[in-house]
N, C-alpha and C. Protein backbone atom coordinates (compact mmCIF):
# COMPACT_ATOMS: atom_id res chain seq x y z
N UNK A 1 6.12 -35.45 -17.98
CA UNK A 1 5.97 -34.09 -18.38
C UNK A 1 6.59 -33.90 -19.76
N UNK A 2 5.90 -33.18 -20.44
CA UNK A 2 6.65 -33.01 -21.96
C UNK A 2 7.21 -31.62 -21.68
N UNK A 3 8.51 -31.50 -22.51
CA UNK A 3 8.82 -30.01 -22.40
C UNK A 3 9.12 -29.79 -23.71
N UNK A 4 8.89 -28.01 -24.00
CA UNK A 4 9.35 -27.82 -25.33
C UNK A 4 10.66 -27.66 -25.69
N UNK A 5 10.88 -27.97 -26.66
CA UNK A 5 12.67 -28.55 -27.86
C UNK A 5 12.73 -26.94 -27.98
N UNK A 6 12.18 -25.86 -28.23
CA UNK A 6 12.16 -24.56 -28.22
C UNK A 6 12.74 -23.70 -27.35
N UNK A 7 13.71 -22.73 -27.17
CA UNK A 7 13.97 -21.92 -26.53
C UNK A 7 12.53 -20.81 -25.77
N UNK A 8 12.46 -20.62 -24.54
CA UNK A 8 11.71 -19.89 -24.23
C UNK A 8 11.15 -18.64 -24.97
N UNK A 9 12.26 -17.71 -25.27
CA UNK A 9 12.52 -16.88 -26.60
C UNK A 9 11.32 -17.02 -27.64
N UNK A 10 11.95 -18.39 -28.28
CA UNK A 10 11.50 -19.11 -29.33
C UNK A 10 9.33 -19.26 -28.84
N UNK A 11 9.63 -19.76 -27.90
CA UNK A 11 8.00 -19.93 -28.17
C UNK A 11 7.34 -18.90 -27.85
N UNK A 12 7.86 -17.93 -27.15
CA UNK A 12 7.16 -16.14 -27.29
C UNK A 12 6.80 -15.83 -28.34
N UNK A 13 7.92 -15.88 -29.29
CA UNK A 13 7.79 -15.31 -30.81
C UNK A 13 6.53 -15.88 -31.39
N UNK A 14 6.34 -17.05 -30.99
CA UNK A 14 5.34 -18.19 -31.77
C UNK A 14 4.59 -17.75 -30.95
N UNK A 15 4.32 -17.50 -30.12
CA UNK A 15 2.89 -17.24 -29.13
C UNK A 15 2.40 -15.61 -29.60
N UNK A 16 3.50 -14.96 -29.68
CA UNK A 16 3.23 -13.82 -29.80
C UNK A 16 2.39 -13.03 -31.33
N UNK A 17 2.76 -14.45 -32.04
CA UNK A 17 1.83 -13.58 -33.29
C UNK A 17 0.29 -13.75 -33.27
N UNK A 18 -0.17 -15.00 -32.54
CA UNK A 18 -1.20 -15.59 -32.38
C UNK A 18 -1.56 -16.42 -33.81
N UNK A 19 -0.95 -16.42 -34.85
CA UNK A 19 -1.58 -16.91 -36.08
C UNK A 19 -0.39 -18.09 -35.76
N UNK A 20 0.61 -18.30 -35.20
CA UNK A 20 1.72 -19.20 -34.90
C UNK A 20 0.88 -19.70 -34.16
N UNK A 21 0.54 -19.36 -33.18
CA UNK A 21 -0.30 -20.51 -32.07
C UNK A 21 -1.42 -21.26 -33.20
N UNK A 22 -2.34 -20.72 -33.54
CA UNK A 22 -3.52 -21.12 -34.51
C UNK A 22 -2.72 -22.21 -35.63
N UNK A 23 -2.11 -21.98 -36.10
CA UNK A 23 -1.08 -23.31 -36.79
C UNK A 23 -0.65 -24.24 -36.08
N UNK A 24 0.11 -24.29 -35.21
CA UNK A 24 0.65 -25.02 -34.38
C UNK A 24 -0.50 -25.47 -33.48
N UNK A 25 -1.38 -25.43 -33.05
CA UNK A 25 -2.56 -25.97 -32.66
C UNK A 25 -3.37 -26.90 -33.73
N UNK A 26 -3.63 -26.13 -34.87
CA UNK A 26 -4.19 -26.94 -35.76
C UNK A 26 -3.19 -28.29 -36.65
N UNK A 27 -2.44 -28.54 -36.20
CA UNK A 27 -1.73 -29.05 -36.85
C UNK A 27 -1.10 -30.39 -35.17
N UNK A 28 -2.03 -30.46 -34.13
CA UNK A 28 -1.96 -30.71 -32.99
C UNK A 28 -0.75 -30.38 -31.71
N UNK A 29 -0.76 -29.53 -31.75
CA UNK A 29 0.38 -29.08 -31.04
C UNK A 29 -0.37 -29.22 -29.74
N UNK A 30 0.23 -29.76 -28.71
CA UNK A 30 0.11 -29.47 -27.03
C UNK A 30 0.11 -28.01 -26.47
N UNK A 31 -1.20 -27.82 -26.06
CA UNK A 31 -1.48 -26.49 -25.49
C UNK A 31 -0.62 -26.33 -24.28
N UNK A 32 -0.44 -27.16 -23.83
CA UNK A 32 -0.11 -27.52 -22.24
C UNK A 32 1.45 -27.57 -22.16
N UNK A 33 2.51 -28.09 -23.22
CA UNK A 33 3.71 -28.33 -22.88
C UNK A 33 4.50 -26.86 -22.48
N UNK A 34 5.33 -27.10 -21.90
CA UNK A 34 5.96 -26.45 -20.70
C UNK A 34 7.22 -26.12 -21.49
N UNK A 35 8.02 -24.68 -21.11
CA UNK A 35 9.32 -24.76 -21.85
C UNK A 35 10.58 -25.55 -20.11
N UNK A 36 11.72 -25.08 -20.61
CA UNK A 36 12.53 -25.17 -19.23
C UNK A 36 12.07 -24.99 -18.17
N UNK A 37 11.49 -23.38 -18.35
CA UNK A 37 11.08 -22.56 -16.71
C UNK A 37 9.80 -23.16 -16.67
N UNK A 38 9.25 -24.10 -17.35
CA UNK A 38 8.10 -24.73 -16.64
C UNK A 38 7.04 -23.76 -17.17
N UNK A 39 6.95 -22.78 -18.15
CA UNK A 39 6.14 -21.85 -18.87
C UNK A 39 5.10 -22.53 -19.76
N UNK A 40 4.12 -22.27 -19.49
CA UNK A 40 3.23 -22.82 -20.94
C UNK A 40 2.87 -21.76 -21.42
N UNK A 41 2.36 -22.01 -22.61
CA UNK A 41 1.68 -20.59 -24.08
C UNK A 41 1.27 -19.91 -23.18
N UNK A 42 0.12 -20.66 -22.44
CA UNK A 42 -0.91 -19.70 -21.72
C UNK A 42 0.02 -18.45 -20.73
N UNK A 43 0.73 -19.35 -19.59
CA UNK A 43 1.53 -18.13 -18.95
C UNK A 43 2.09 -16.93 -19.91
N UNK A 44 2.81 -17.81 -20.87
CA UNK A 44 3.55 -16.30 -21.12
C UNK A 44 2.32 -15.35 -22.02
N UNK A 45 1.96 -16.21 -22.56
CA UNK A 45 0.39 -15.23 -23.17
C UNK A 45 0.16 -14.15 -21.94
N UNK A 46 -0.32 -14.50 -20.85
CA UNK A 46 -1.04 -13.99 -19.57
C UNK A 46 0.56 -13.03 -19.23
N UNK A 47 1.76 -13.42 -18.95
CA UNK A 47 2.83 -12.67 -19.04
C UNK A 47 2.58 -11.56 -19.52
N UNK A 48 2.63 -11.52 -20.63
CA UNK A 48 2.50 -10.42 -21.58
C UNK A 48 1.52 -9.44 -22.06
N UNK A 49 0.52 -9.82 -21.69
CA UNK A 49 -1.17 -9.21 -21.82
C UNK A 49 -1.25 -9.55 -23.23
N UNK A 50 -1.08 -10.36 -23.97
CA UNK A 50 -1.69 -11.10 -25.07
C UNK A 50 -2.98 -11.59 -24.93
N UNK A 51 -3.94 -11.14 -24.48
CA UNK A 51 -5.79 -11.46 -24.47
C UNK A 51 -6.27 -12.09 -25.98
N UNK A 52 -6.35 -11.77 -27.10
CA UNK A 52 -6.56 -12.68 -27.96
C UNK A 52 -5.76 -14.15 -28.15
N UNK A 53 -4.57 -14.13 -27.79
CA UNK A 53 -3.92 -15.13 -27.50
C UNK A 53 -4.39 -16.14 -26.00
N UNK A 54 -4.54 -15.62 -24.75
CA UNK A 54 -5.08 -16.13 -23.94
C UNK A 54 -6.60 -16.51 -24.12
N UNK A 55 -7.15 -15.70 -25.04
CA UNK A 55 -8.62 -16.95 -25.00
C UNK A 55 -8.67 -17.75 -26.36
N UNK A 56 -7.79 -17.86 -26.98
CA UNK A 56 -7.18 -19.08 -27.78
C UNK A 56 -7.21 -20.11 -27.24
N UNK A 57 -5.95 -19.60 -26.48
CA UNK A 57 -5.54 -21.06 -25.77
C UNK A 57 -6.43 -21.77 -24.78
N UNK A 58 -7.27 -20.89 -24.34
CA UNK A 58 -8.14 -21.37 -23.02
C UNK A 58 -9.62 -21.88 -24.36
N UNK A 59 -9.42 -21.74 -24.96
CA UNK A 59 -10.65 -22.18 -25.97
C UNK A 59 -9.89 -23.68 -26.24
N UNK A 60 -8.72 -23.64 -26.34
CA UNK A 60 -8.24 -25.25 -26.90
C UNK A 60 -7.94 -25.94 -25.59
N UNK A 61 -8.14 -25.68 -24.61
CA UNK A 61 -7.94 -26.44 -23.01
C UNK A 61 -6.86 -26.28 -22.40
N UNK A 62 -6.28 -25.01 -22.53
CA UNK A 62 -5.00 -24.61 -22.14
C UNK A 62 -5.25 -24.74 -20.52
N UNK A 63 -4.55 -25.30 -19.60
CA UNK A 63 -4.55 -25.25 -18.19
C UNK A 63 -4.54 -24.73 -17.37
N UNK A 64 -5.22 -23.50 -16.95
CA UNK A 64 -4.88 -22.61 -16.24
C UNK A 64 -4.46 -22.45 -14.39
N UNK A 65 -4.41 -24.22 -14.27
CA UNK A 65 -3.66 -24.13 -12.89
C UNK A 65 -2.70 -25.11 -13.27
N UNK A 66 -1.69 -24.70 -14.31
CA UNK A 66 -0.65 -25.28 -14.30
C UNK A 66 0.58 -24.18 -13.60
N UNK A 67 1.53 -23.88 -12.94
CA UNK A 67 1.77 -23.21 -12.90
C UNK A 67 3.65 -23.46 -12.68
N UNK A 68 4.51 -22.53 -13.14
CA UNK A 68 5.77 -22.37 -13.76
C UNK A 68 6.57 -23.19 -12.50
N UNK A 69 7.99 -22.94 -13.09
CA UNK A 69 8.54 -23.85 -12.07
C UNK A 69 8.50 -23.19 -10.98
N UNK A 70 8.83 -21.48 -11.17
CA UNK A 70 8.74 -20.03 -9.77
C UNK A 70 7.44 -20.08 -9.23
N UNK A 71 6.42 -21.36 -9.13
CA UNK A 71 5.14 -21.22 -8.68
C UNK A 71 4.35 -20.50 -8.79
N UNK A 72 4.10 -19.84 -10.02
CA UNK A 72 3.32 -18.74 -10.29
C UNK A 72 2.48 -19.19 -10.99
N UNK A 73 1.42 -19.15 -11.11
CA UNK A 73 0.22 -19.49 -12.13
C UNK A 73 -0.06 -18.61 -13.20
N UNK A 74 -0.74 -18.76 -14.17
CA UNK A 74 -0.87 -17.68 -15.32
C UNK A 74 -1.33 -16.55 -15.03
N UNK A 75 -2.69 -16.63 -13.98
CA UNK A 75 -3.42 -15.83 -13.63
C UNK A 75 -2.61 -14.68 -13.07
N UNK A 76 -2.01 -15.61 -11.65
CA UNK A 76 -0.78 -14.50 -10.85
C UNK A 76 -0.11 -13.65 -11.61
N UNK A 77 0.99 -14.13 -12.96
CA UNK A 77 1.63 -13.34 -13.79
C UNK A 77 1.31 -12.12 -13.94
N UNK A 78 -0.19 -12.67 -14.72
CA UNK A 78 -0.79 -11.37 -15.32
C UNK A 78 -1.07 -10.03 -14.69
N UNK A 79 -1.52 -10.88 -12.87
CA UNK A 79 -1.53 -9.58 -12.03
C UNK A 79 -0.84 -8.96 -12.14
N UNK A 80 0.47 -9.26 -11.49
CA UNK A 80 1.86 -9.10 -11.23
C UNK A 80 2.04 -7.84 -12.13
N UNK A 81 1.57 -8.13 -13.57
CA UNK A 81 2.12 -7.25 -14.40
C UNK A 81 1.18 -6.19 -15.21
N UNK A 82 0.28 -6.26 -14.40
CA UNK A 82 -0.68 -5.72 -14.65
C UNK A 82 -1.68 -5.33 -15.54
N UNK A 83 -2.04 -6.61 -15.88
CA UNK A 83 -2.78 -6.99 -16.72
C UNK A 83 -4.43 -7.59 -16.32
């Protein structure tokens, strides 16, 4: 499993502008790596209701049954929070 060197924090911020993801993708970044809590882009994207960000990532093969270490999948999140 790869995990990210990034604070959870840290890769929100980067997820959250979406032009950070689009760099960091183009430049080959792992759609898929996981922070601590086992989070990938996609979850916290889906976390947050970031939709241009979530079909980013699902355009570059982001995983969508990967799911956190709290067993939650991206999808679930998003319910959860109503999105």
């Amino acid at each position: 499993m790869t995990v990210f060197t990034l604070s959870a924090n840290t890769v929100l911020s980067v997820a959250a502008t979406g032009a950070g993801w689009v760099a960091l993708v183009a430049e080959g970044e792992e759609v898929n790596k996981v922070n601590r809590t086992g989070q990938t882009a996609l979850f916290i994207a889906c976390e947050h209701g970031f939709l241009q960000i979530v079909e980013f990532l699902l355009g570059h093969d982001a995983d969508v049954h990967k799911n956190a270490n709290s067993g939650l999948l991206p999808i679930s999140v998003a319910s959860l929070k109503g999105h």
